[in-house]
Protein backbone atom coordinates (compact mmCIF):
# COMPACT_ATOMS: atom_id res chain seq x y z
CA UNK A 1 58.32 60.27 124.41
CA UNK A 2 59.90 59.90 120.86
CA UNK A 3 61.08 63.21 120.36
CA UNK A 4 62.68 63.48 124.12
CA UNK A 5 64.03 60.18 123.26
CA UNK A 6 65.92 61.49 120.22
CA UNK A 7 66.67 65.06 121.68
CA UNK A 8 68.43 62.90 124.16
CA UNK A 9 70.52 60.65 121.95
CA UNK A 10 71.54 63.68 119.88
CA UNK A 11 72.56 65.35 123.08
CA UNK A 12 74.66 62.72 124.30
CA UNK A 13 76.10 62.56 121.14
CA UNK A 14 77.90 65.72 122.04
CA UNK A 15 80.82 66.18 124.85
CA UNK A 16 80.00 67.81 127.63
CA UNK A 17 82.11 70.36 128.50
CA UNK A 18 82.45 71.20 131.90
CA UNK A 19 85.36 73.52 132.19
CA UNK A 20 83.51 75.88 130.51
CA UNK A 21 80.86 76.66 133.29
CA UNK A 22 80.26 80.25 134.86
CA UNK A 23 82.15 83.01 133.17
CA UNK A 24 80.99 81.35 129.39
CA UNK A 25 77.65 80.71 130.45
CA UNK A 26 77.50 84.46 131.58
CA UNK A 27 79.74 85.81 128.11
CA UNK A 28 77.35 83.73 126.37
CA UNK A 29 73.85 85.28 127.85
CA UNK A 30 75.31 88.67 127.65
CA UNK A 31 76.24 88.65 123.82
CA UNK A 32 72.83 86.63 122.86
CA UNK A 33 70.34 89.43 124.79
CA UNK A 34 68.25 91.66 122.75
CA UNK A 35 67.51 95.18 123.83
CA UNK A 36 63.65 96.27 123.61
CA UNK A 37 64.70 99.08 120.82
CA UNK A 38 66.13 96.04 118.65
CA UNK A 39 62.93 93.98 119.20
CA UNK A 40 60.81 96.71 118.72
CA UNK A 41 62.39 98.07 115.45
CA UNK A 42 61.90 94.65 113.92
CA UNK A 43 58.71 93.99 114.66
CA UNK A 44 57.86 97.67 113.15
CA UNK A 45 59.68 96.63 110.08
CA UNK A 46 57.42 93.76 109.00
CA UNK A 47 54.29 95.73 109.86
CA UNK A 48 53.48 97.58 106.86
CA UNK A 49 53.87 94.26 104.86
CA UNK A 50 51.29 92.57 107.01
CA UNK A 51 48.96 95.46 106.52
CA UNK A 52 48.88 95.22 103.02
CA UNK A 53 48.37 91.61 102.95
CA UNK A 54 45.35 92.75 105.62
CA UNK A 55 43.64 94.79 103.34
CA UNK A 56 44.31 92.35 100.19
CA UNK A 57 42.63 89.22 102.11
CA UNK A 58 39.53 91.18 102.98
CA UNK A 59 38.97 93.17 100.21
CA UNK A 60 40.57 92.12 97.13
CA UNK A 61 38.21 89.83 96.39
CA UNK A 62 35.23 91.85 96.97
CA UNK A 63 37.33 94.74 94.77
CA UNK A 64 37.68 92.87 92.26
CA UNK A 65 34.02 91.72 91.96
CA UNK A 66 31.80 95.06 92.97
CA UNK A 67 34.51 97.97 92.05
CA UNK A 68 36.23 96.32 88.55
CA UNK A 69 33.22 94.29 87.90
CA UNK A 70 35.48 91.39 86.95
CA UNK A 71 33.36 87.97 86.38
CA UNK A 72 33.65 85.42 89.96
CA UNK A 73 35.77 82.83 87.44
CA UNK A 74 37.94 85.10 86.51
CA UNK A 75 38.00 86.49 89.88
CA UNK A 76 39.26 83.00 90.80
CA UNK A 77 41.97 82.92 88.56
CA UNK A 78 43.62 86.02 89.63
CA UNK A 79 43.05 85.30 93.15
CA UNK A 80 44.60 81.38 92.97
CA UNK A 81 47.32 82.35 90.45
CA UNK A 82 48.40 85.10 92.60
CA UNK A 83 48.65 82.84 95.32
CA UNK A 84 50.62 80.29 93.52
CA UNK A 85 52.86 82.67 92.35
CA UNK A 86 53.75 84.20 95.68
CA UNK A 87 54.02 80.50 96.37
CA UNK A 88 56.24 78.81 93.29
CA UNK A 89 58.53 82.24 94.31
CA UNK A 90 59.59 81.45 98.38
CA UNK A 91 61.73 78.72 96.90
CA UNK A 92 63.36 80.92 94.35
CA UNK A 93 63.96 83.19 97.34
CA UNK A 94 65.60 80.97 99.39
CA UNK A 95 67.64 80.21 96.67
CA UNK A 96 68.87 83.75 95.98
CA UNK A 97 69.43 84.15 99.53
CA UNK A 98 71.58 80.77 100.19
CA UNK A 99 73.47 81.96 97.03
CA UNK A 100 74.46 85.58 98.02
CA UNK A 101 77.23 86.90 99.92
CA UNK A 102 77.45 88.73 102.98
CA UNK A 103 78.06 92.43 102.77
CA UNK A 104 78.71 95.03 105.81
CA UNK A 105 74.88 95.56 106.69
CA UNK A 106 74.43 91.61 107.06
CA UNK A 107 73.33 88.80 104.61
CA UNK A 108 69.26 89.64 104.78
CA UNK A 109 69.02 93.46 105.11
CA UNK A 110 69.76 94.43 101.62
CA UNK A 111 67.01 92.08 99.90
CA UNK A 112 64.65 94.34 102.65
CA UNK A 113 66.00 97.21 101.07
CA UNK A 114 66.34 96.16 97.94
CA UNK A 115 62.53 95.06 97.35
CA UNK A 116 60.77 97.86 99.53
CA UNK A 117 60.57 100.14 96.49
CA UNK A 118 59.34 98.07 93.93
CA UNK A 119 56.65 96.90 96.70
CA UNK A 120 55.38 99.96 97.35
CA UNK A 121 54.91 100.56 93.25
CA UNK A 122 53.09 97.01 92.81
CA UNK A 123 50.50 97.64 95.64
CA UNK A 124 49.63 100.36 94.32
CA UNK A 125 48.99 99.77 91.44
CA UNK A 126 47.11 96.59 92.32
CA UNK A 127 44.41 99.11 93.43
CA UNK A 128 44.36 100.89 90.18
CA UNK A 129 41.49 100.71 87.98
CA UNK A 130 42.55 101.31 83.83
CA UNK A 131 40.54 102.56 81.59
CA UNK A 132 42.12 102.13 78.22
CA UNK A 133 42.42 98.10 78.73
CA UNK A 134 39.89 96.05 78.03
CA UNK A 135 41.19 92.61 79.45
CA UNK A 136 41.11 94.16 83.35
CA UNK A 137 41.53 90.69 84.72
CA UNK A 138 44.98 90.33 82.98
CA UNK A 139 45.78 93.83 84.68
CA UNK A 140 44.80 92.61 88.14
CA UNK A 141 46.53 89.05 87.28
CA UNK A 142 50.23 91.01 86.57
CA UNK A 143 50.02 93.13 89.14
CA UNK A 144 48.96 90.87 91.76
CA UNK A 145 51.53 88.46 90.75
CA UNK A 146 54.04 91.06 91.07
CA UNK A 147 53.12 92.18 94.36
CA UNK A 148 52.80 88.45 95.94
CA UNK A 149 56.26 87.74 94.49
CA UNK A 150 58.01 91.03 96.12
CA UNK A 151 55.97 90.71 99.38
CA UNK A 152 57.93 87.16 98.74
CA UNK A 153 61.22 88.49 98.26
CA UNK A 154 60.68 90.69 101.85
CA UNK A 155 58.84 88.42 103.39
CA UNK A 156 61.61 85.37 103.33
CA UNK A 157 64.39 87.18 104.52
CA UNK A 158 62.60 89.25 107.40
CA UNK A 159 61.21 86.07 109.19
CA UNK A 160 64.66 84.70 108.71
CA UNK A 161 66.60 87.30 110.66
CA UNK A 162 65.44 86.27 113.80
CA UNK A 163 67.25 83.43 113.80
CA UNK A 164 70.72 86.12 112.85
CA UNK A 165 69.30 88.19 115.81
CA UNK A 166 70.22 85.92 118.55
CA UNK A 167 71.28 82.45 119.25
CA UNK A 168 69.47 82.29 122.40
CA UNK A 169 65.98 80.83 121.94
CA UNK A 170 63.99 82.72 124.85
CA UNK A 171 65.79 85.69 123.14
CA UNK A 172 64.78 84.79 119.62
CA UNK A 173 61.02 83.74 120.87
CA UNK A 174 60.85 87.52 122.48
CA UNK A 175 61.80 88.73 119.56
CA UNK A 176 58.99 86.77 117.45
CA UNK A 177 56.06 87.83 119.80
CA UNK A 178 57.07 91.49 119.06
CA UNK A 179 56.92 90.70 115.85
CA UNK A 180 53.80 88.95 115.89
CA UNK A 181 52.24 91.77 117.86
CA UNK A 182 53.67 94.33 115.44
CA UNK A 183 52.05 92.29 112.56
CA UNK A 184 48.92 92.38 114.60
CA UNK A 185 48.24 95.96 114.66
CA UNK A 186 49.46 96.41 111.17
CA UNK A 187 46.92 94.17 110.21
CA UNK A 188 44.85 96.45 112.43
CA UNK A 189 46.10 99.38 111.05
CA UNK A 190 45.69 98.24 107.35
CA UNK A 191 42.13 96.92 107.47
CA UNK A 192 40.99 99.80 109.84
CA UNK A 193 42.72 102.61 107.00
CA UNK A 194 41.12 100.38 104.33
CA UNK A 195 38.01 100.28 106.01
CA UNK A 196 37.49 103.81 106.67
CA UNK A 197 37.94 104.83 103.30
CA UNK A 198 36.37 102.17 100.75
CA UNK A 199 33.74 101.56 103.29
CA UNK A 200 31.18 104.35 101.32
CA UNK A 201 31.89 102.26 98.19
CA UNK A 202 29.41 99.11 99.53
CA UNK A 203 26.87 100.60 101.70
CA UNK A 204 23.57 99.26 101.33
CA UNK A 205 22.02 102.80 100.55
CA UNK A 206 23.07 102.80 96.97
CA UNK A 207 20.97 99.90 96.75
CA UNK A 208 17.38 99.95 95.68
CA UNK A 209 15.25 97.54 96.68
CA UNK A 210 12.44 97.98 94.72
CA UNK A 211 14.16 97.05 91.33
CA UNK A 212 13.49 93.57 90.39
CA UNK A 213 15.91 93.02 87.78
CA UNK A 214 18.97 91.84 89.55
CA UNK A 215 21.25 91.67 86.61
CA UNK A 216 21.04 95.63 86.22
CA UNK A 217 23.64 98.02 87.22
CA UNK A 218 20.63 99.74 88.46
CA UNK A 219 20.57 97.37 91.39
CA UNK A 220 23.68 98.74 93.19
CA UNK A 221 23.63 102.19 92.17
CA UNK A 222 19.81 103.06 92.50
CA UNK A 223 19.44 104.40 88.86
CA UNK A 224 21.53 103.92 85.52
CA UNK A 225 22.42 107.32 85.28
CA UNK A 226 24.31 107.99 88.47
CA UNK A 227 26.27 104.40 87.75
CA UNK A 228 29.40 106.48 86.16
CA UNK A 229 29.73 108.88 88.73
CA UNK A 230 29.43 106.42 91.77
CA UNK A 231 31.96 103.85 90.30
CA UNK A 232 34.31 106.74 89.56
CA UNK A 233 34.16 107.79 93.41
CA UNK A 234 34.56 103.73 94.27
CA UNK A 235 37.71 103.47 92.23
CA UNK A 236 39.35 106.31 94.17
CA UNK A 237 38.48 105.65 97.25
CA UNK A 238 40.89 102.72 96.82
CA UNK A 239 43.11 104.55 95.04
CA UNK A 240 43.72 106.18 98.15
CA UNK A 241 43.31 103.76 100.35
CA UNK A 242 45.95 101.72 98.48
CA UNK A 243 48.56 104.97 97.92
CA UNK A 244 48.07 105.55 102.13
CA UNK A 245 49.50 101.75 102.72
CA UNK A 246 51.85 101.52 100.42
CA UNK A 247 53.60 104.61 102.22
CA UNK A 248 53.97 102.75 105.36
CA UNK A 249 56.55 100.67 103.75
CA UNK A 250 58.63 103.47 104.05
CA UNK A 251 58.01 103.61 107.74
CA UNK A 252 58.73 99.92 108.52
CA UNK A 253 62.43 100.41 106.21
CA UNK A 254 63.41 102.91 108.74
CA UNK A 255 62.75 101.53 111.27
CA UNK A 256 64.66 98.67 110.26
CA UNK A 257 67.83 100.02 109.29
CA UNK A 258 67.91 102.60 112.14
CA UNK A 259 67.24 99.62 115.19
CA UNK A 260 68.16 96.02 113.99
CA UNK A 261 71.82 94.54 113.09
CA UNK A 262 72.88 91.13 112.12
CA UNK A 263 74.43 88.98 113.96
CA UNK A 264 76.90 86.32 113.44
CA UNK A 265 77.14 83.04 116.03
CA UNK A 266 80.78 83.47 116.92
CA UNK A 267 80.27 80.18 118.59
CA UNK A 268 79.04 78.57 115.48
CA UNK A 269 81.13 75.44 114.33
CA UNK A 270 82.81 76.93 111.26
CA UNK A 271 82.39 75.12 107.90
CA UNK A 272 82.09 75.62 104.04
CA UNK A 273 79.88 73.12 103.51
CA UNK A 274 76.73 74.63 102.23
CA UNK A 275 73.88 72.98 101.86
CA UNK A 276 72.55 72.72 98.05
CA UNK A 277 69.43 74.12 96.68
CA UNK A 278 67.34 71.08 96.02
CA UNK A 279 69.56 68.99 98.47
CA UNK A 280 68.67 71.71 101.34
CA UNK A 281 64.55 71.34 100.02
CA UNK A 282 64.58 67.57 100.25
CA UNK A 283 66.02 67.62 103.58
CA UNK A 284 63.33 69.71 104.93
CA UNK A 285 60.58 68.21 102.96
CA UNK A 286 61.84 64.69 104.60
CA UNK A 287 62.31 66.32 108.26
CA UNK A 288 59.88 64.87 110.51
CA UNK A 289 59.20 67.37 112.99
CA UNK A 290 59.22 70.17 110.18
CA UNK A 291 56.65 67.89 107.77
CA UNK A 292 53.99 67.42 110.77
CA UNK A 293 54.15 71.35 111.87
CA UNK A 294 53.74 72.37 107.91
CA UNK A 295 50.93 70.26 107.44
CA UNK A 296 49.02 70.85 110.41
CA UNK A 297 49.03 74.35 109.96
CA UNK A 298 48.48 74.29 106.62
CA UNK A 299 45.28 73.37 107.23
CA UNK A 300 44.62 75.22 110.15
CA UNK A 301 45.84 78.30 107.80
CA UNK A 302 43.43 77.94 104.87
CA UNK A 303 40.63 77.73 107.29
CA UNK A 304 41.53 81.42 108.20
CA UNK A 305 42.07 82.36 104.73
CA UNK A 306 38.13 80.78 103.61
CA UNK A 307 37.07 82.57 106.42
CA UNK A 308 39.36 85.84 106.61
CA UNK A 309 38.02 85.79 102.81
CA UNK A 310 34.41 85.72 102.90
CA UNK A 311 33.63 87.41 106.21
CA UNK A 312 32.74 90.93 105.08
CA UNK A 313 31.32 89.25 102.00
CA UNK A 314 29.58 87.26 104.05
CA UNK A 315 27.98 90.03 106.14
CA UNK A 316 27.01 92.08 102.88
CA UNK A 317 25.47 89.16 101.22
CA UNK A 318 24.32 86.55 103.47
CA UNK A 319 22.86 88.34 106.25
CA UNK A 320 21.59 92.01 107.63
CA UNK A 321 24.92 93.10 109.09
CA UNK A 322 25.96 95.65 106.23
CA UNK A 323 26.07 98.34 108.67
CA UNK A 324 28.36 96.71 111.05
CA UNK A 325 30.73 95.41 108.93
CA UNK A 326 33.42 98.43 109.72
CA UNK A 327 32.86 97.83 113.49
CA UNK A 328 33.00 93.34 112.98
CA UNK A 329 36.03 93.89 111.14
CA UNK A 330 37.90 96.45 113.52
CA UNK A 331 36.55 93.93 116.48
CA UNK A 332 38.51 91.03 114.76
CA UNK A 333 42.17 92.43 114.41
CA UNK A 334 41.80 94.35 118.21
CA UNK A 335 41.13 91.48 119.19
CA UNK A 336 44.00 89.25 117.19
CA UNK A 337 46.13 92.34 118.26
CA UNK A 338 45.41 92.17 121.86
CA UNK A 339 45.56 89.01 122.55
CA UNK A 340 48.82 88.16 121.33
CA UNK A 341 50.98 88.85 124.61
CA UNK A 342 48.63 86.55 126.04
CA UNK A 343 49.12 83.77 124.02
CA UNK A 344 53.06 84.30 124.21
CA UNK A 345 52.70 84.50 128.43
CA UNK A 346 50.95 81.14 127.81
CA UNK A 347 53.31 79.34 125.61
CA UNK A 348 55.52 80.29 128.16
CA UNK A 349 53.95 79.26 131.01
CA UNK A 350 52.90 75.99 129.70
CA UNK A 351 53.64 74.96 126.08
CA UNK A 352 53.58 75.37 122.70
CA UNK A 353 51.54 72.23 121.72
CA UNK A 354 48.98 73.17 124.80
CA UNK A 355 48.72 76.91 123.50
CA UNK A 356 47.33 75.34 120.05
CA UNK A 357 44.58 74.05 121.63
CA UNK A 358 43.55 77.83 121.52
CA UNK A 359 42.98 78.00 117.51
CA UNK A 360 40.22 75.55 118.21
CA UNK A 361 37.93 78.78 119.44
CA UNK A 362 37.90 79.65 116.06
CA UNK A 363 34.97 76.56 115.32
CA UNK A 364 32.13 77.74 117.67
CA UNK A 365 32.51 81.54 116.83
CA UNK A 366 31.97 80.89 113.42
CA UNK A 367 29.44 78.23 113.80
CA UNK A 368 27.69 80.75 115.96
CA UNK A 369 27.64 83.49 113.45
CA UNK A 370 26.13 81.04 110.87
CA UNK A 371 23.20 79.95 112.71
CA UNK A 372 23.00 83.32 114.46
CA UNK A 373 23.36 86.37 112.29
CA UNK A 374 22.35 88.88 114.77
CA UNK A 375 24.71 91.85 115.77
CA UNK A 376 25.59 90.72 119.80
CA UNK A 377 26.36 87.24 118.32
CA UNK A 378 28.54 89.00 115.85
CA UNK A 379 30.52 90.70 118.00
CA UNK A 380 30.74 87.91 120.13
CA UNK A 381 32.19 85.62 117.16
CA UNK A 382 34.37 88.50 115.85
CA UNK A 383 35.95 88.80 118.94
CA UNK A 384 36.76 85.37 119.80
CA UNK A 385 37.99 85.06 115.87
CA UNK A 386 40.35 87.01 116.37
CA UNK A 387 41.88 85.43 120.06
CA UNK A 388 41.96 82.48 117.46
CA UNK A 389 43.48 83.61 114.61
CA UNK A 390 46.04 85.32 116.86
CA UNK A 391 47.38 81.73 118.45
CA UNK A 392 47.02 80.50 114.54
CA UNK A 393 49.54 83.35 113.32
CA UNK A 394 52.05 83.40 116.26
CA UNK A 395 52.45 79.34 117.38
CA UNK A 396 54.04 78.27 113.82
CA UNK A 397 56.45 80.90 113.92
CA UNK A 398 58.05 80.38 117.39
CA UNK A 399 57.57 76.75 116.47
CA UNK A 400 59.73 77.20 113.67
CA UNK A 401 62.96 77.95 115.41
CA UNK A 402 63.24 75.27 117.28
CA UNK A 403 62.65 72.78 114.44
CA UNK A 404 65.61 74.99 112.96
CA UNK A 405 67.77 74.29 115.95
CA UNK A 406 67.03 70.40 116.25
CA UNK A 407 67.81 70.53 112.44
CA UNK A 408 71.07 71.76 113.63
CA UNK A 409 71.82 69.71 116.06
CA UNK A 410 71.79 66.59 113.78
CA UNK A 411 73.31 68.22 110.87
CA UNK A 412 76.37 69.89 112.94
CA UNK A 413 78.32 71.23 109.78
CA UNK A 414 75.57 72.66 107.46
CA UNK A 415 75.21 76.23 106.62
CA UNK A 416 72.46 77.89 105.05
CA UNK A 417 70.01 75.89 106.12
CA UNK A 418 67.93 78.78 108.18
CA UNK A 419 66.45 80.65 104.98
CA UNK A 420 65.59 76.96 103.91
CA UNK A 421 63.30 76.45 106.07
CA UNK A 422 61.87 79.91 106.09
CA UNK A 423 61.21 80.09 102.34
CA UNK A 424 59.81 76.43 102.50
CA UNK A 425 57.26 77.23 104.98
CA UNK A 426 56.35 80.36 103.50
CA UNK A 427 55.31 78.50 100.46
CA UNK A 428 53.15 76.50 101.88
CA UNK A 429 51.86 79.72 104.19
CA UNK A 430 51.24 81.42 100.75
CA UNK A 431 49.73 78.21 99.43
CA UNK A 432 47.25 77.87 102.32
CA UNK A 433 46.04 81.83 100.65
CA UNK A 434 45.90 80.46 97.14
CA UNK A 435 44.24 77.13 97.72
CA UNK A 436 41.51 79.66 100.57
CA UNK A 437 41.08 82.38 97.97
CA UNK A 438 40.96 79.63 95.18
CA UNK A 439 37.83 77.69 97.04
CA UNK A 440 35.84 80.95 97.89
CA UNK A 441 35.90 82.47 94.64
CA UNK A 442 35.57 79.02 92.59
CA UNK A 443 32.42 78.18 95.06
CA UNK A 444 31.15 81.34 94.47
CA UNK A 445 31.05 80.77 90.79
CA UNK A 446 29.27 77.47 91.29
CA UNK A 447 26.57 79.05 93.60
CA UNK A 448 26.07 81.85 90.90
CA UNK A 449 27.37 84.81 92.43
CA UNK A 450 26.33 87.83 90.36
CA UNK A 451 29.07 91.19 90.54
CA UNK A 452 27.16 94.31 90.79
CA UNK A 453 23.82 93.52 92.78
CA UNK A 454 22.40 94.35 95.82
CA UNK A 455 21.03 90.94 96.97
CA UNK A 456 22.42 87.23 96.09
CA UNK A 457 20.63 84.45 95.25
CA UNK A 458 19.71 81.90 97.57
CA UNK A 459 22.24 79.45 96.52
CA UNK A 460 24.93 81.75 96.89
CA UNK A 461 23.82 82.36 101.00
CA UNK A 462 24.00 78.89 101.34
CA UNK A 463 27.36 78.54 100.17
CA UNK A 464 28.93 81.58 102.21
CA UNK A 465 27.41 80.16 104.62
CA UNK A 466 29.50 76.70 104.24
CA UNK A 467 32.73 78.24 103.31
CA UNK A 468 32.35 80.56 106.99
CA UNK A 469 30.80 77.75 108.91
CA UNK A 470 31.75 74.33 107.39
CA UNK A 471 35.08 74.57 106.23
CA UNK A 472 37.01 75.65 109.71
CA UNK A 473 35.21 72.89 111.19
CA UNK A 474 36.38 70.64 109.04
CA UNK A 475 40.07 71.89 108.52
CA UNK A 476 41.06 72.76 112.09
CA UNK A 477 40.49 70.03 113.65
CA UNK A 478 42.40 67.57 111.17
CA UNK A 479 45.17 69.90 111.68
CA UNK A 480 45.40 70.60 115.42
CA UNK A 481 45.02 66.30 115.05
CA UNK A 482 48.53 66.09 113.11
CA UNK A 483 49.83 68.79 115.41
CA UNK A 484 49.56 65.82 117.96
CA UNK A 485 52.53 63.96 116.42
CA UNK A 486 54.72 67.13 116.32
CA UNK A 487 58.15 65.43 118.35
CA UNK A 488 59.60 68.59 119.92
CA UNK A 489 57.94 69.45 123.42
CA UNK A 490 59.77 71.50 126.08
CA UNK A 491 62.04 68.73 126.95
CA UNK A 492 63.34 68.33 123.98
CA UNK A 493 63.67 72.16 123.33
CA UNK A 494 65.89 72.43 126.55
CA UNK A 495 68.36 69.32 125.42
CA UNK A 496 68.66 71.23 121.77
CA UNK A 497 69.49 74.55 123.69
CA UNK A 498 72.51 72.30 125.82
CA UNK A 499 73.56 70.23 122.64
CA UNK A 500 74.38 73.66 120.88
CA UNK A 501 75.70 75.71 123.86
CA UNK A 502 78.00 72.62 124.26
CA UNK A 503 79.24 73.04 120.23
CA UNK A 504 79.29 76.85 120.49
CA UNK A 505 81.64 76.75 123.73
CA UNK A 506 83.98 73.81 121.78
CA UNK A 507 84.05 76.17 118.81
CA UNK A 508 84.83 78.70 121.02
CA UNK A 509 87.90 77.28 122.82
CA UNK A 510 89.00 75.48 119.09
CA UNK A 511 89.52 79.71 117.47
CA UNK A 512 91.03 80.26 121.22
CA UNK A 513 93.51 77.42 120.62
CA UNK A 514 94.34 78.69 117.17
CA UNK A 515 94.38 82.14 118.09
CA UNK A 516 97.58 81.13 120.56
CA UNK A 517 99.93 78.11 118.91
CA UNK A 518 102.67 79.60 118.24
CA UNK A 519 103.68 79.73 114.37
């Protein structure tokens, strides 16, 4: 009742303008629709980036742990500093962004461009194992860093453009469920490519049960002497499997450049007021609907993350499911993938605020697989995982617009304002990662994970066992609870949409006015 309340008074606040009915209204709808080659060229171009990011949250950790035998603590370190990293730079990218100038191919495309090389150098690398340096975890720490700040620098401006693709909001949430879909069968694509090749490099046959000393490198390997040649093969199997991603950068580019242009409102109230870096970041930080959807799904987002992180640990380690790890995972992102034009028919149909009610399937399927480690149940949860994480990964990105467009509404003659938001909800996005990947790997370290064996103490079950089971229980739920107090519902997204078709068609008939007076 608030938030219609408010969308109302800002709506009145604005003069109707009735002269400019029919012909407008059609001029309008025309120049704001998106053709199916634009949407699907975007949602292409942010693919490859969400595959990468895939195949970092489920196996990075384990990499890092079983392939470059790096020590759980320090593990944790380049895991959460990563994080932060990729976090501390979304503001720095907004700030670049606000601050640069326009050029033919748009304001956004040519930071895509501009970062898609250096991208596809960091990943790589990421999965590179040196010989010649000693400190390994200060390797991993650079390089990570690196790639979370580029996938940063790509990431900002590509959610961004949707709102530079059209003004119209059905339009723009089209466009974002292509997207989302897109990003959905990268991830598939990425975790299925990473699976198939690195999955040799943990199966439980190079374990041997019958050794008792767990701290041996004989534990993982079945004998000492055939440890060099088997962690040789490991390391390029991810080679590859990193070199095969990082090419599908390329790809998404293309795609980009060939099918998606920038658009500028020519409705737009014209100013030159810009908003100012840490003027534009306290204004968004202080914006009520924009604070409760951040914080509700920043906890709804590091319960994916715990989980996302530990699952194929947690499989390995925790119970008897080694051999159906490939199959759990690939059952997860089909799933995610799949269900994604479902959850956008819904949020349609109904609402936004009703469709989260969805992410809350996410509690008994992993509650299930806790208490039930058997392989139906498994498939079961994995499946119903991903329905969840799918409503998770699309609702706060069609949210997002419209808190962009009731930010408008009250701030009529600010500019600059859209990367803003992006890059200030991308850092808390990223943060949800750091602060996931900074529990698992830190609780792991308390339990007394050992890198290199076959079978974990009993301690560290337990505690995968909490960070899959406990911790979405715990975190969901407080944030679907804020999500409660989020002010704009479909009322008052259909008096923003009026309140800025009103100022676009004033704008319009101000530049026709000064278009004609004589000099």
């Amino acid at each position: 009742m608030a938030g219609a309340t408010a969308g109302a008074r800002i709506s009145g606040a604005l003069l109707p303008e009735p002269r400019l009915e029919g012909a407008g209204d059609e001029q309008l709808s025309n120049e704001d629709k998106l053709s199916v080659c634009s949407k699907l060229c975007y949602g292409i171009g942010g693919a490859p980036n969400q595959a990468a990011s895939s195949a970092t949250s489920f196996f990075l950790q384990i990499f890092l742990l079983d392939i470059a035998m790096i020590t759980p603590f320090h593990t944790s370190l380049v895991l959460f500093i990563g994080k932060t990293w990729g976090a501390a730079a979304d503001p720095v990218a907004g700030y670049l962004i606000s601050k640069s100038k326009r050029t033919k191919i748009g304001l956004l495309m040519p930071w895509l461009l501009g970062t898609t090389p250096f991208l596809i150098v960091s990943y790589f690398f990421l999965w590179y194992c040196p010989s010649v340096i000693e400190a390994k975890d200060v390797w991993y720490m650079a390089f990570f860093c690196l790639f979370q700040a580029l996938s940063t620098l790509f990431h900002v401006p590509y959610t961004a453009l949707v709102m530079f693709l059209s003004a119209d909001q059905k339009e723009r949430d089209s466009a974002t469920a292509y997207r989302m879909g897109f990003e959905g069968l990268g991830t598939l694509v990425g975790a299925t490519l990473q699976v198939s090749m690195v999955s040799d490099a943990h199966s439980s046959d190079h374990c041997n049960d019958s050794v008792d000393n767990m701290d041996s490198p004989t534990n993982l390997y079945g004998n000492s002497s055939s440890v060099p040649d088997m962690s040789e093969a490991n390391k390029k199997l991810y080679m590859i499997a990193g070199g095969t991603i990082s090419v599908l950068y390329i790809i998404g580019i293309i795609a980009l450049c060939a099918g998606v242009r920038e658009k500028v409102d020519p409705y737009a109230l014209k100013s030159d007021q810009q908003i100012p870096f840490l003027k534009g970041h306290k204004l968004a930080l202080m914006f009520g609907p924009y604070v409760k959807l951040a914080a509700s799904f920043l906890l709804i987002s590091t319960a994916v993350q715990v989980v996302q992180n530990n699952f194929v640990l947690f499989c390995s380690a925790a119970t008897n499911l080694h051999n159906h790890i490939d199959y759990l995972v690939l059952i997860v992102l089909i799933s995610a993938a799949l269900s994604v034009p479902c959850w956008q028919w819904f949020l349609n149909k109904y609402s936004k605020k009703t469709t989260a009610g969805g992410i809350s399937l996410m509690i008994p399927a992993s509650t299930l697989l806790v208490f039930f480690p058997e392989p139906a149940v498994a498939y079961l949860s994995a499946g119903a995982s991903g329905i969840s994480i799918a409503a998770s990964l699309l609702l706060p990105w069609s949210m997002l617009p419209d808190v962009v467009d009731y930010f408008r509404v009250q701030n009529p003659n600010s500019v600059g304002h859209e990367t803003i938001f992006y890059a200030s909800y991308t850092f808390f996005h990223k943060m949800s990662a750091g602060i996931g990947l900074g529990i698992s790997a830190a609780s792991l370290n308390l339990a007394g994970f050992k890198s290199g064996v076959c079978k974990q103490s009993h301690s560290v079950v337990i505690m995968l066992k909490v960070l899959v089971g406990a911790v979405p229980s715990i975190l969901v739920p407080l944030g679907l609870f804020i999500l409660i107090f989020y002010p704009i519902n479909e009322e008052t997204r259909q008096e923003t949409k009026h309140a800025l078709e009103r100022r676009r068609r004033r704008a319009s008939i101000l530049c026709e006015n000064e278009e004609i007076t004589p000099l």
